[in-house]
N, C-alpha and C. Protein backbone atom coordinates (compact mmCIF):
# COMPACT_ATOMS: atom_id res chain seq x y z
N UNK A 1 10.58 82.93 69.52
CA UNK A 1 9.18 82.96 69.14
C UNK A 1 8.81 81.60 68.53
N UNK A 2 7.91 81.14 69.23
CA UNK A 2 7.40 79.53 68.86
C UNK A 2 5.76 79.73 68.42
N UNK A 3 5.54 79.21 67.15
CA UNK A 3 3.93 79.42 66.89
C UNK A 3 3.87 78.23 66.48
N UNK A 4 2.62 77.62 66.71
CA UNK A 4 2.16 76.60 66.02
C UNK A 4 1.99 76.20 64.44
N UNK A 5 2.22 75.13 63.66
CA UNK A 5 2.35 75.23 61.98
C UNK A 5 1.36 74.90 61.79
N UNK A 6 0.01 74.56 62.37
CA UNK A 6 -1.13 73.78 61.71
C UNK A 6 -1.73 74.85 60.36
N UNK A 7 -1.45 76.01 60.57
CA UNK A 7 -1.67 77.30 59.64
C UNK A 7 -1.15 76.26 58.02
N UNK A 8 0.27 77.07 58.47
CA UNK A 8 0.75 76.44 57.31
C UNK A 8 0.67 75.00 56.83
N UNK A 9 1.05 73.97 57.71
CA UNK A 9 0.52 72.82 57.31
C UNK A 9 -0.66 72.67 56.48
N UNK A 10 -1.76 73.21 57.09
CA UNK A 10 -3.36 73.43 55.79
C UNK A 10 -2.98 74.20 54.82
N UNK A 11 -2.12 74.90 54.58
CA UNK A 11 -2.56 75.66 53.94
C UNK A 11 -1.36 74.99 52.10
N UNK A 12 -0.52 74.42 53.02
CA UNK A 12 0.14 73.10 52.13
C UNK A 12 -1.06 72.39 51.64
N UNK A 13 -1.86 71.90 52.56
CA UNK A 13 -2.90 70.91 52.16
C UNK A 13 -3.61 71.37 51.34
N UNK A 14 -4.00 72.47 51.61
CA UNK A 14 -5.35 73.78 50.59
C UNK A 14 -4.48 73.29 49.04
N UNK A 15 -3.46 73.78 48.54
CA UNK A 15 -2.95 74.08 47.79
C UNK A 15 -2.89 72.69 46.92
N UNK A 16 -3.08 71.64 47.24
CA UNK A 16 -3.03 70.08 46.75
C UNK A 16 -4.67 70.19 45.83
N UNK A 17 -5.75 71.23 46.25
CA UNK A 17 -6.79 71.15 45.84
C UNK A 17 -7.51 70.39 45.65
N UNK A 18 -7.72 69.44 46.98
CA UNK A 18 -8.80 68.27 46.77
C UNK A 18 -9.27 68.53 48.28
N UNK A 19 -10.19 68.28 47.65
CA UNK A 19 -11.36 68.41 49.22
C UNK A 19 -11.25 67.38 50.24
N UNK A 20 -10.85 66.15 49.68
CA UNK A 20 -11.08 64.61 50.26
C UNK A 20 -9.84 64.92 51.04
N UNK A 21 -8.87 65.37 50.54
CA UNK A 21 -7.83 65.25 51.30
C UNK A 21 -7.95 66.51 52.12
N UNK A 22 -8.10 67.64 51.94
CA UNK A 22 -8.54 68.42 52.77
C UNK A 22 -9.21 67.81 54.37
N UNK A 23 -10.56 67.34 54.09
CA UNK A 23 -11.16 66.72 54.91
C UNK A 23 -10.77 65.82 55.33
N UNK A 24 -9.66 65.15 55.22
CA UNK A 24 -8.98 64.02 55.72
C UNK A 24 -8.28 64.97 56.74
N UNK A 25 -7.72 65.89 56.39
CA UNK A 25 -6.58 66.71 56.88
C UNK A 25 -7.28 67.30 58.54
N UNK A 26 -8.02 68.10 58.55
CA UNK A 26 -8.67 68.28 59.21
C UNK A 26 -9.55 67.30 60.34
N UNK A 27 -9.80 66.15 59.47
CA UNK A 27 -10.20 65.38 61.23
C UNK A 27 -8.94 64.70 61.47
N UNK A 28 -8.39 64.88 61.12
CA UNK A 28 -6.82 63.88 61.87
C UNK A 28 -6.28 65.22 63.23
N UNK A 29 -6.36 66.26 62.15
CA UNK A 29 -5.21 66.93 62.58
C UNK A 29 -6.12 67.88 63.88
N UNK A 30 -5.71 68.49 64.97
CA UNK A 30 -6.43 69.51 65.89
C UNK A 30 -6.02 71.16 65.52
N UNK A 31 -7.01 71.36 65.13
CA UNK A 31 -6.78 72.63 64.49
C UNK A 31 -6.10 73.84 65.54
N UNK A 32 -4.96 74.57 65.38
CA UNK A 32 -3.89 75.05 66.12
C UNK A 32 -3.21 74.52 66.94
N UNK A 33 -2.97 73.18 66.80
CA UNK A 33 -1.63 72.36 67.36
C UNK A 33 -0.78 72.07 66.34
N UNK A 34 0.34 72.03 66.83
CA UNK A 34 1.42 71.35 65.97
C UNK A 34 1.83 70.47 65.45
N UNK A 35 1.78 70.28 64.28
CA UNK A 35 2.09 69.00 63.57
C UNK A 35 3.39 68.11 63.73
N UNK A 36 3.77 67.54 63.71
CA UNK A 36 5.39 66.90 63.61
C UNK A 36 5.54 66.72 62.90
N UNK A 37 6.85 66.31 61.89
CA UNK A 37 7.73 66.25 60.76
C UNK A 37 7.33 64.90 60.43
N UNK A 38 7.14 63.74 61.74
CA UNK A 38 6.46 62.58 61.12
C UNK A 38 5.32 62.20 60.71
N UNK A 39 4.57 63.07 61.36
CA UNK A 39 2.82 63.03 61.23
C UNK A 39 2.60 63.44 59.91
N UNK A 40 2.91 64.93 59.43
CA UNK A 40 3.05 65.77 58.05
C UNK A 40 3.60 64.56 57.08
N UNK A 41 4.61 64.20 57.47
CA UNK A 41 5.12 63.24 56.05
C UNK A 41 4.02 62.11 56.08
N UNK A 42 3.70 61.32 57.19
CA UNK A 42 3.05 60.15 56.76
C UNK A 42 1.46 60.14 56.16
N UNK A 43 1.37 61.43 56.83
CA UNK A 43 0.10 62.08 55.76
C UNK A 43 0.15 62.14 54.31
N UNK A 44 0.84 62.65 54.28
CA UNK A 44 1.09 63.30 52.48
C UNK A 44 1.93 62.22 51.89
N UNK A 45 2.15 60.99 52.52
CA UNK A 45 2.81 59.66 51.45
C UNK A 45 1.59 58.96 51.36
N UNK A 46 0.46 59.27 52.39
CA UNK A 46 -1.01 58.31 52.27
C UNK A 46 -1.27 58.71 50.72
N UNK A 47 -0.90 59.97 50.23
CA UNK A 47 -1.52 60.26 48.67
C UNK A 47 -0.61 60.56 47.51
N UNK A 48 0.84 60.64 48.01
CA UNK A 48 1.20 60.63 47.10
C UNK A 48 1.35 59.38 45.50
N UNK A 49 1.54 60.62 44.30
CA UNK A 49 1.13 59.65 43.33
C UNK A 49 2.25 59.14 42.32
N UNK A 50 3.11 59.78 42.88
CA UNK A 50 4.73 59.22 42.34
C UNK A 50 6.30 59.61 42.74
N UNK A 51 6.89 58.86 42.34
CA UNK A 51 8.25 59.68 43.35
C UNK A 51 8.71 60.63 43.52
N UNK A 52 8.48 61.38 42.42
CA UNK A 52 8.89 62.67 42.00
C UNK A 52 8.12 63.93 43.39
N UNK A 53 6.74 63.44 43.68
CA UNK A 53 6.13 64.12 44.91
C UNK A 53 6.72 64.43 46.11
N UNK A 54 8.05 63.17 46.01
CA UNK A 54 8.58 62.99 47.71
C UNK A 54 9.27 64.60 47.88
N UNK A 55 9.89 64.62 46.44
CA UNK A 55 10.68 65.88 46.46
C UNK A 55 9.78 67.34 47.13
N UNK A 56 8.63 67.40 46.46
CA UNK A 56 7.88 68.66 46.63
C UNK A 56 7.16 68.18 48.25
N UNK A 57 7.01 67.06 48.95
CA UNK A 57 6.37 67.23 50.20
C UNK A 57 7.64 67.41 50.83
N UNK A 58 8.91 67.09 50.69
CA UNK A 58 10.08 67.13 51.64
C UNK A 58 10.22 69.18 51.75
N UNK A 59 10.16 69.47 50.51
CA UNK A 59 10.50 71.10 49.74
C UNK A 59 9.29 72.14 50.72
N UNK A 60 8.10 71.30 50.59
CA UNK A 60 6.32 71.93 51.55
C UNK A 60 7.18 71.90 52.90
N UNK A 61 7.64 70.85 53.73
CA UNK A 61 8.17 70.39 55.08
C UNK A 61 9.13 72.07 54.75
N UNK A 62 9.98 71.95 54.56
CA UNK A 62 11.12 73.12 54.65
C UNK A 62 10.30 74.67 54.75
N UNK A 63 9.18 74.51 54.01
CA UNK A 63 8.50 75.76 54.29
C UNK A 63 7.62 76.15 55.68
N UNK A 64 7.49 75.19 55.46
CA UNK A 64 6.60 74.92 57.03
C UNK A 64 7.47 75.44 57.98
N UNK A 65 8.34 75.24 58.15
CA UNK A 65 9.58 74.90 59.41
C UNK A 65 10.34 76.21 59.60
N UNK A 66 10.29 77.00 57.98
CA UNK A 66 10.75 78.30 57.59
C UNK A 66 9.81 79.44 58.22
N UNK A 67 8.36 78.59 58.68
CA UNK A 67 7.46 79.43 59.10
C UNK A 67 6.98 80.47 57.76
N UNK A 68 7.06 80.17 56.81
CA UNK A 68 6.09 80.19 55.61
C UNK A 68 7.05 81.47 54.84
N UNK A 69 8.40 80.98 54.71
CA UNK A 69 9.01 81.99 54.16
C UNK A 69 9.18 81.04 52.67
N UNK A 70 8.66 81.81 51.60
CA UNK A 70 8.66 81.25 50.26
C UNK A 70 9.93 81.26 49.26
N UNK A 71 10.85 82.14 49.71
CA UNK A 71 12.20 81.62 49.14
C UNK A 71 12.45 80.55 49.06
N UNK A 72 12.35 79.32 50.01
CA UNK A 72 12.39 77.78 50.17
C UNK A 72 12.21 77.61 48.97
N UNK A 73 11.67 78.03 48.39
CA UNK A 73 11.32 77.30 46.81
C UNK A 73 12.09 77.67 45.81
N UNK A 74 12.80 78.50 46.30
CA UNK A 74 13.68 79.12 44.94
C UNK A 74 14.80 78.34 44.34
N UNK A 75 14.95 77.40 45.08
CA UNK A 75 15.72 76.48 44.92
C UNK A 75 15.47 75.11 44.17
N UNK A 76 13.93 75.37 43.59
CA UNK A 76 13.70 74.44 42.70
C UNK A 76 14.10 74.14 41.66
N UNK A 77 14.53 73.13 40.98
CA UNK A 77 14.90 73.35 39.39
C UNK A 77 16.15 73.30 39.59
């Protein structure tokens, strides 16, 4: 079973809570196609605001890929 991540991908983006980037997100991206692992990262380094972020967009990537299974995170900390 193969589905497209643009779901989850936005919904990573939603969760950043800025509109600008939202709307950035959206005209780049075609809404229900698939993102790639390089596209997703080079997006989310356009804003990141310190190193510590790389961790939580690499941690977002793993969820994505998990197809939005939230255990991925349990492993934080």
């Amino acid at each position: 079973m193969s589905m497209n991540n643009y779901d989850l991908v936005k919904y990573v983006i939603e969760s950043y809570d800025d509109k600008d980037i939202l709307s950035d997100f959206k005209s780049r991206f075609v809404e229900g196609e698939n993102i790639s692992k390089d596209d997703y990262l080079n997006f989310c380094y356009e804003y990141i605001s310190d190193c510590g972020d790389g961790y939580y967009i690499d941690l977002n990537w793993k969820y994505i890929i998990s197809g939005g299974d939230e255990s991925v995170f349990d492993e934080v900390g």
